[in-house]
N, C-alpha and C. Protein backbone atom coordinates (compact mmCIF):
# COMPACT_ATOMS: atom_id res chain seq x y z
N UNK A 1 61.59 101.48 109.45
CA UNK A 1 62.86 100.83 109.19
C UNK A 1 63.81 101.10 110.36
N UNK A 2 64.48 100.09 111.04
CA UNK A 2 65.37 100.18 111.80
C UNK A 2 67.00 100.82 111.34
N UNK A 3 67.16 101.74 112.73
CA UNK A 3 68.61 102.82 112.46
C UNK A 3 69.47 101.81 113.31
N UNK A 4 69.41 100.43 113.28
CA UNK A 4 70.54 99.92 114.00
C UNK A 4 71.03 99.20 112.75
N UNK A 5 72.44 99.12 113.32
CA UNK A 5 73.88 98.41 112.45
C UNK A 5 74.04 97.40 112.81
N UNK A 6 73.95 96.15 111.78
CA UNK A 6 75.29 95.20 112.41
C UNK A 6 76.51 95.25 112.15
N UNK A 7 76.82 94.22 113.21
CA UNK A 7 78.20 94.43 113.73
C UNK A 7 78.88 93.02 113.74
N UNK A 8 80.51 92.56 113.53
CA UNK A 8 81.00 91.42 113.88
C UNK A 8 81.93 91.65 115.29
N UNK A 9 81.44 91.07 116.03
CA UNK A 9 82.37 90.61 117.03
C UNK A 9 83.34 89.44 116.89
N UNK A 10 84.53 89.66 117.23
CA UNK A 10 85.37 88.47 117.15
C UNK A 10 86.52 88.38 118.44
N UNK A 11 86.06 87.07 119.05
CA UNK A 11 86.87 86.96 120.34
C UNK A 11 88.22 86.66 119.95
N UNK A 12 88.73 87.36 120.48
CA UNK A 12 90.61 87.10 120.17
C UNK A 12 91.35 86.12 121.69
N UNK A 13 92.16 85.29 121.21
CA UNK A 13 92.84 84.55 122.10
C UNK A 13 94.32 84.37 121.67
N UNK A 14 95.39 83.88 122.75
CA UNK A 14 96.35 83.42 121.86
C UNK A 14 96.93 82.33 123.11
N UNK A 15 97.24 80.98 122.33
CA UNK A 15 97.65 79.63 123.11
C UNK A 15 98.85 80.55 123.73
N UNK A 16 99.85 81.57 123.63
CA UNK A 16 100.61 81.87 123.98
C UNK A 16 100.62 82.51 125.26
N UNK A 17 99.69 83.16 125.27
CA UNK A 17 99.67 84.23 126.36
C UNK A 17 99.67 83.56 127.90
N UNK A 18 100.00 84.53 128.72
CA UNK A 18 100.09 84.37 130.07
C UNK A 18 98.58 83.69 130.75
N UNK A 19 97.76 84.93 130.25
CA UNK A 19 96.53 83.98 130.68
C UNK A 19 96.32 82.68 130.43
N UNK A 20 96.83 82.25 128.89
CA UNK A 20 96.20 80.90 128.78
C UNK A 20 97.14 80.22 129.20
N UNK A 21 98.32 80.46 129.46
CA UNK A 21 99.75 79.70 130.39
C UNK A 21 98.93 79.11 131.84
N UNK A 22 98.87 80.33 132.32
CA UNK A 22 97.66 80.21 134.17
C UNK A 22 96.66 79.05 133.75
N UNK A 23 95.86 79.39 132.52
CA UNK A 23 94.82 78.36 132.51
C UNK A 23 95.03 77.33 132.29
N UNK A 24 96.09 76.61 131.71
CA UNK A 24 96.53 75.40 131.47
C UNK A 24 97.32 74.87 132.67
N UNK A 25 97.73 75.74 133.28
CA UNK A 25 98.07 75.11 134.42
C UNK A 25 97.31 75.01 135.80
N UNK A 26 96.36 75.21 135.86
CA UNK A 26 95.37 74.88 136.40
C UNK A 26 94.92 73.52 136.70
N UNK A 27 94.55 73.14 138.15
CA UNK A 27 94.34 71.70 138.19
C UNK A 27 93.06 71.44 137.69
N UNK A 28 92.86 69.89 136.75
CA UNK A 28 91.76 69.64 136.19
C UNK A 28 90.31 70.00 136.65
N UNK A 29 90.40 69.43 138.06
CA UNK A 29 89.10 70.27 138.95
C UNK A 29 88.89 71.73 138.98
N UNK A 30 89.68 72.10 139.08
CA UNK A 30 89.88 73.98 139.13
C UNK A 30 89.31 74.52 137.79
N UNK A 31 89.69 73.68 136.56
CA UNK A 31 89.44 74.24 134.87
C UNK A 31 88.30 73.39 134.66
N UNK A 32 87.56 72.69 135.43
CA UNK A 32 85.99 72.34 135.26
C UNK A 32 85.50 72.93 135.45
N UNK A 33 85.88 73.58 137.18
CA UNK A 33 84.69 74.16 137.73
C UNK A 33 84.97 75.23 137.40
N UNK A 34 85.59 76.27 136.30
CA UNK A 34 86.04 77.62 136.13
C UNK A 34 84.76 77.60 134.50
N UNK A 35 85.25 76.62 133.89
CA UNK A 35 84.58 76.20 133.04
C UNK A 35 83.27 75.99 132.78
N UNK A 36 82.53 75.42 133.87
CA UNK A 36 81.03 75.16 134.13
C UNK A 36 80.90 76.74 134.65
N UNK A 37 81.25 77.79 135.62
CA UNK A 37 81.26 78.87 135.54
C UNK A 37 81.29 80.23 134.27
N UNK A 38 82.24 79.31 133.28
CA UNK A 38 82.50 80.18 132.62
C UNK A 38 80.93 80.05 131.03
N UNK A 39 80.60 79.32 130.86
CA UNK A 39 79.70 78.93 130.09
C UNK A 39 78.04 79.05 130.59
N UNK A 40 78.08 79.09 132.19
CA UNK A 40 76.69 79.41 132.62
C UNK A 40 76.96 80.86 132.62
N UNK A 41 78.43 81.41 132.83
CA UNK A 41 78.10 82.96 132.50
C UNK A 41 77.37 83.33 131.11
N UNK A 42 78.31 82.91 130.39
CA UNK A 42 78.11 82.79 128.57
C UNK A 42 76.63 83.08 128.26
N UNK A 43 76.10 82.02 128.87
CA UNK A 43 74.87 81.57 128.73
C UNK A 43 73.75 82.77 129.21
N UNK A 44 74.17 83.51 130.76
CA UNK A 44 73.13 84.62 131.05
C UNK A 44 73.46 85.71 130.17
N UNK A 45 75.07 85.74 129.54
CA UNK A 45 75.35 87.39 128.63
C UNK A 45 74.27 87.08 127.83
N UNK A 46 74.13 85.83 126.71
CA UNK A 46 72.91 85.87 125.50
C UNK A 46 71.88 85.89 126.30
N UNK A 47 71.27 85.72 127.16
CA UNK A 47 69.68 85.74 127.71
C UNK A 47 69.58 86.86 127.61
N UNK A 48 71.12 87.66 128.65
CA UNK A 48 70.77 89.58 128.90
C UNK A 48 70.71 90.08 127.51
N UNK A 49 71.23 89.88 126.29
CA UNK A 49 71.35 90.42 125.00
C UNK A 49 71.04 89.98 123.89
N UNK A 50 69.27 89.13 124.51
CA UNK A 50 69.26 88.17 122.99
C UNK A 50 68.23 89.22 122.29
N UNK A 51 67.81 90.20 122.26
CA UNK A 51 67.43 91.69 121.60
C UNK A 51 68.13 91.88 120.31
N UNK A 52 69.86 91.92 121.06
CA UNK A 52 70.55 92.34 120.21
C UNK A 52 71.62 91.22 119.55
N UNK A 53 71.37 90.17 119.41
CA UNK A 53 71.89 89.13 118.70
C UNK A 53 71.37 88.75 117.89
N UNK A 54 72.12 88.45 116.45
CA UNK A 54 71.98 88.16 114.76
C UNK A 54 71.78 86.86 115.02
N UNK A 55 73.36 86.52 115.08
CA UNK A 55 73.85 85.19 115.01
C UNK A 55 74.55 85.09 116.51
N UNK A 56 74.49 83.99 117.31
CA UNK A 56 75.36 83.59 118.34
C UNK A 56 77.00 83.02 117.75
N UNK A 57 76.87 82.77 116.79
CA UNK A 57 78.25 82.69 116.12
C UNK A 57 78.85 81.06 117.16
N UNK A 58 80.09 81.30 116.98
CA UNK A 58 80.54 79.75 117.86
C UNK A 58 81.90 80.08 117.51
N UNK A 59 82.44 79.12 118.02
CA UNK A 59 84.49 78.61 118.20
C UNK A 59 84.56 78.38 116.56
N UNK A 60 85.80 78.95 116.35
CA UNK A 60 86.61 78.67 115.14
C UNK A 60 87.95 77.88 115.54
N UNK A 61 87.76 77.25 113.92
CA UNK A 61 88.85 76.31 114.03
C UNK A 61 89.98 76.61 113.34
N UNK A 62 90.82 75.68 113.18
CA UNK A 62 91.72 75.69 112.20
C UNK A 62 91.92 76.84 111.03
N UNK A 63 93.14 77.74 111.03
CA UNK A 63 92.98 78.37 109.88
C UNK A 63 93.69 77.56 108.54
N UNK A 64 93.08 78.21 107.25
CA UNK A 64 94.24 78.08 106.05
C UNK A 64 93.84 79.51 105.33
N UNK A 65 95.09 79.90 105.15
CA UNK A 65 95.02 81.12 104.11
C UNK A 65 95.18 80.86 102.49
N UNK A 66 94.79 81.11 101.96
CA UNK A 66 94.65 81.18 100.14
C UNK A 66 94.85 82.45 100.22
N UNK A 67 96.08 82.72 99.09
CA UNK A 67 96.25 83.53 98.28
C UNK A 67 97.31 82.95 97.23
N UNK A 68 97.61 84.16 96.76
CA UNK A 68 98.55 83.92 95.17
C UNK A 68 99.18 82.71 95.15
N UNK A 69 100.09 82.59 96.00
CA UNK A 69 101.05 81.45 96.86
C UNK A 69 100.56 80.52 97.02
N UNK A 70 99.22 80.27 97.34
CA UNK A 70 98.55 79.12 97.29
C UNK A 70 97.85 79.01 98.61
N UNK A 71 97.50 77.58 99.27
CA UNK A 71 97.10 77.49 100.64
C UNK A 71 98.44 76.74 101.81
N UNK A 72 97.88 77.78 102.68
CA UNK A 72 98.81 77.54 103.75
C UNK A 72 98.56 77.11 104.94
N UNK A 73 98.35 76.40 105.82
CA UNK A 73 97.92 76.51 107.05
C UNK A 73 98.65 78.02 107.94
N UNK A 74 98.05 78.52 108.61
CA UNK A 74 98.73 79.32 109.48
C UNK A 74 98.11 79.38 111.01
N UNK A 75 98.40 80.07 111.71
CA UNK A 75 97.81 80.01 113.05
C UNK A 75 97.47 82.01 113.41
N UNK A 76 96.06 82.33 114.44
CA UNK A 76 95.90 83.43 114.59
C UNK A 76 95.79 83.44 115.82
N UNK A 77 94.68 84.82 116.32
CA UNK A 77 94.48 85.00 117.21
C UNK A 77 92.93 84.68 117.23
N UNK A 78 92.30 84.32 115.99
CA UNK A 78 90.89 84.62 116.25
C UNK A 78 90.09 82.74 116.79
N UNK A 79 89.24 83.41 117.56
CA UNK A 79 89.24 82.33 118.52
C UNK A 79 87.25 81.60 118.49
N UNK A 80 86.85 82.95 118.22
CA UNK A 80 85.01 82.56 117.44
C UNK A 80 84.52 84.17 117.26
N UNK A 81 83.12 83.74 117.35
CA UNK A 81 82.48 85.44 116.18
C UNK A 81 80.80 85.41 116.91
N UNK A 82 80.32 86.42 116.82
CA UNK A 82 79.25 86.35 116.99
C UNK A 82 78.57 87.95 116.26
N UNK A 83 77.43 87.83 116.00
CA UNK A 83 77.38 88.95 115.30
C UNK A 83 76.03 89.70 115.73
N UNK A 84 75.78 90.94 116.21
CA UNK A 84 75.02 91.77 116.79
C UNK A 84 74.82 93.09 115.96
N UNK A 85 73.30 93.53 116.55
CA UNK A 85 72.87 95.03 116.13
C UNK A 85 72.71 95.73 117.52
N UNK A 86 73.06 96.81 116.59
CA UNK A 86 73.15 98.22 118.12
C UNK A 86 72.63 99.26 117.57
N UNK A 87 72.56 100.05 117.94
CA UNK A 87 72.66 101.80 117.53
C UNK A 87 73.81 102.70 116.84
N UNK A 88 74.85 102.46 117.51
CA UNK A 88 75.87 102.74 117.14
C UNK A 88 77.34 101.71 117.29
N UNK A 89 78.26 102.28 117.37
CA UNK A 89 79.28 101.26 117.31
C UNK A 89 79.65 100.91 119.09
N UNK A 90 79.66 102.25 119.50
CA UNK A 90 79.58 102.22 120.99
C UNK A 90 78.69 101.48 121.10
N UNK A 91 77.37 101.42 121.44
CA UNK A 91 76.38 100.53 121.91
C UNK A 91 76.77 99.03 121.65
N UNK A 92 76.97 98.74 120.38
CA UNK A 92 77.39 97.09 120.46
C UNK A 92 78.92 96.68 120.77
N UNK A 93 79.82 97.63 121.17
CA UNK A 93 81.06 97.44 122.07
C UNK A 93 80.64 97.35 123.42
N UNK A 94 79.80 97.84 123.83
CA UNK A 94 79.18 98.12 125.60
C UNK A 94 78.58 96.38 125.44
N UNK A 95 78.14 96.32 124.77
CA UNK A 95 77.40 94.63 124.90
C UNK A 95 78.75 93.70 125.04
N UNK A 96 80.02 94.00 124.70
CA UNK A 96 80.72 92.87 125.46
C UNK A 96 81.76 93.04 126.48
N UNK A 97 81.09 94.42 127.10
CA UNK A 97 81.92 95.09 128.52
C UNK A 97 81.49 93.23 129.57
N UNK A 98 82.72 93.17 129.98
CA UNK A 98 82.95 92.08 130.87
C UNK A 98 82.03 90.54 130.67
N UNK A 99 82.55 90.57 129.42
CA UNK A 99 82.22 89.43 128.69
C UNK A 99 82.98 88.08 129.48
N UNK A 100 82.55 86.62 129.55
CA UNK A 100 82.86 85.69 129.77
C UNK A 100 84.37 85.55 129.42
N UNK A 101 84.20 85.57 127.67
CA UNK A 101 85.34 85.69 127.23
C UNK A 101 86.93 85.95 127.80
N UNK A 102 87.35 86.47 128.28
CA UNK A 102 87.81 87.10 128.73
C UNK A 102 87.85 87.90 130.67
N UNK A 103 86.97 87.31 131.21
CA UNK A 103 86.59 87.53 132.36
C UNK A 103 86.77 86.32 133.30
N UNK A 104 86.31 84.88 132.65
CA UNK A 104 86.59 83.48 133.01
C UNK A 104 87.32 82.99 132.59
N UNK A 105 87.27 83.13 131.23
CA UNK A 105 87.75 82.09 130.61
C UNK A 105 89.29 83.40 129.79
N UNK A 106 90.45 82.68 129.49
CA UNK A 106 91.80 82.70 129.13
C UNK A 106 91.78 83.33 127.82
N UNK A 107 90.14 84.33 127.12
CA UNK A 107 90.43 84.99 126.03
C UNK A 107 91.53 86.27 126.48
N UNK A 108 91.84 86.87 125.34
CA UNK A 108 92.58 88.36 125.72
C UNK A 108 91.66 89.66 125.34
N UNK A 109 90.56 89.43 123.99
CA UNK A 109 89.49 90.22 124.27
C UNK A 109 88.49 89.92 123.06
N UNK A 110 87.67 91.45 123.04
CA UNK A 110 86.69 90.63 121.78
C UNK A 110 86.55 92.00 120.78
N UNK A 111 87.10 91.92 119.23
CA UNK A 111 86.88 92.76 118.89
C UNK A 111 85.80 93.38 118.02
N UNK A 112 84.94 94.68 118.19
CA UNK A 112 84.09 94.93 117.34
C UNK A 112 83.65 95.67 116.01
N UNK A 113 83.70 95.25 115.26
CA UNK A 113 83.57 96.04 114.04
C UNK A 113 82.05 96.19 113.03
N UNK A 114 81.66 97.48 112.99
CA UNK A 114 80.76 97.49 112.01
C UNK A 114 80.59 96.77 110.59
N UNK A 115 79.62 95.36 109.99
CA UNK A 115 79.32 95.27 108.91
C UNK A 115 78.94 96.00 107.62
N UNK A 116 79.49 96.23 106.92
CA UNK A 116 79.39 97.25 105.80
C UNK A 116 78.70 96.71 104.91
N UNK A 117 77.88 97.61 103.70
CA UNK A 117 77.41 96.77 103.17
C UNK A 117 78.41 97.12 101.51
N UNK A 118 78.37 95.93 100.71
CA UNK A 118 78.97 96.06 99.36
C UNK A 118 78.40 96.69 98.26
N UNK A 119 79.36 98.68 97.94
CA UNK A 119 78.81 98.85 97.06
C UNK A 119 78.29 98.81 96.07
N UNK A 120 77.10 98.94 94.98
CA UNK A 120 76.62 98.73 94.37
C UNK A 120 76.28 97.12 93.78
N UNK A 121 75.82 96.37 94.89
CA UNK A 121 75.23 94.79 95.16
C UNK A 121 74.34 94.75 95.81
């Protein structure tokens, strides 16, 4: 039986930030070719780490929150997900040391958290 954990990663962004200010202002040619860069990176991180990938996960959209109050649209930071096994929690944080994310492309970072499982289910 395997001693590795999964884990959720979730890339954080925000339309606000400085980075994505720079990236939008960027000339169209400049945010292609940053773009076709930034996705053939993408592309070698899962080759280097497809060992340790569940799910490749993808872009999220639109939020709405439900609760008591009802549904709301709101807006976040979370930007997509992907979900991995490691050893420990360190080990699957080291898997998105200088991630695309955030390296090319106008994320701000990616955060990782251990999947738990639900007691007694």
């Amino acid at each position: 039986m395997s001693t590795q954990t999964t884990f959720l990663a979730v890339f954080l962004g925000s339309q606000t930030s400085a980075r994505m200010q720079d990236w939008k202002a960027l000339d169209d040619d400049t945010r292609k070719a940053r773009e076709q860069e930034g996705m053939a990176a993408w592309q070698a991180w899962t080759e280097r780490h497809s060992d340790a990938i569940v799910e490749i996960g993808g872009p999220l959209g639109k939020t709405r929150r439900v609760s008591a109050d009802g549904i709301e649209e709101v807006s976040n930071a979370l930007g997509g997900f992907s979900i991995v096994r490691a050893e420990s929690h360190e080990a699957a944080a080291k898997l998105f040391e200088d991630h695309p994310h955030y390296t090319i492309f106008p994320g701000d970072a990616v955060e990782v958290m251990p999947i738990l499982s639900i007691p007694d289910m």
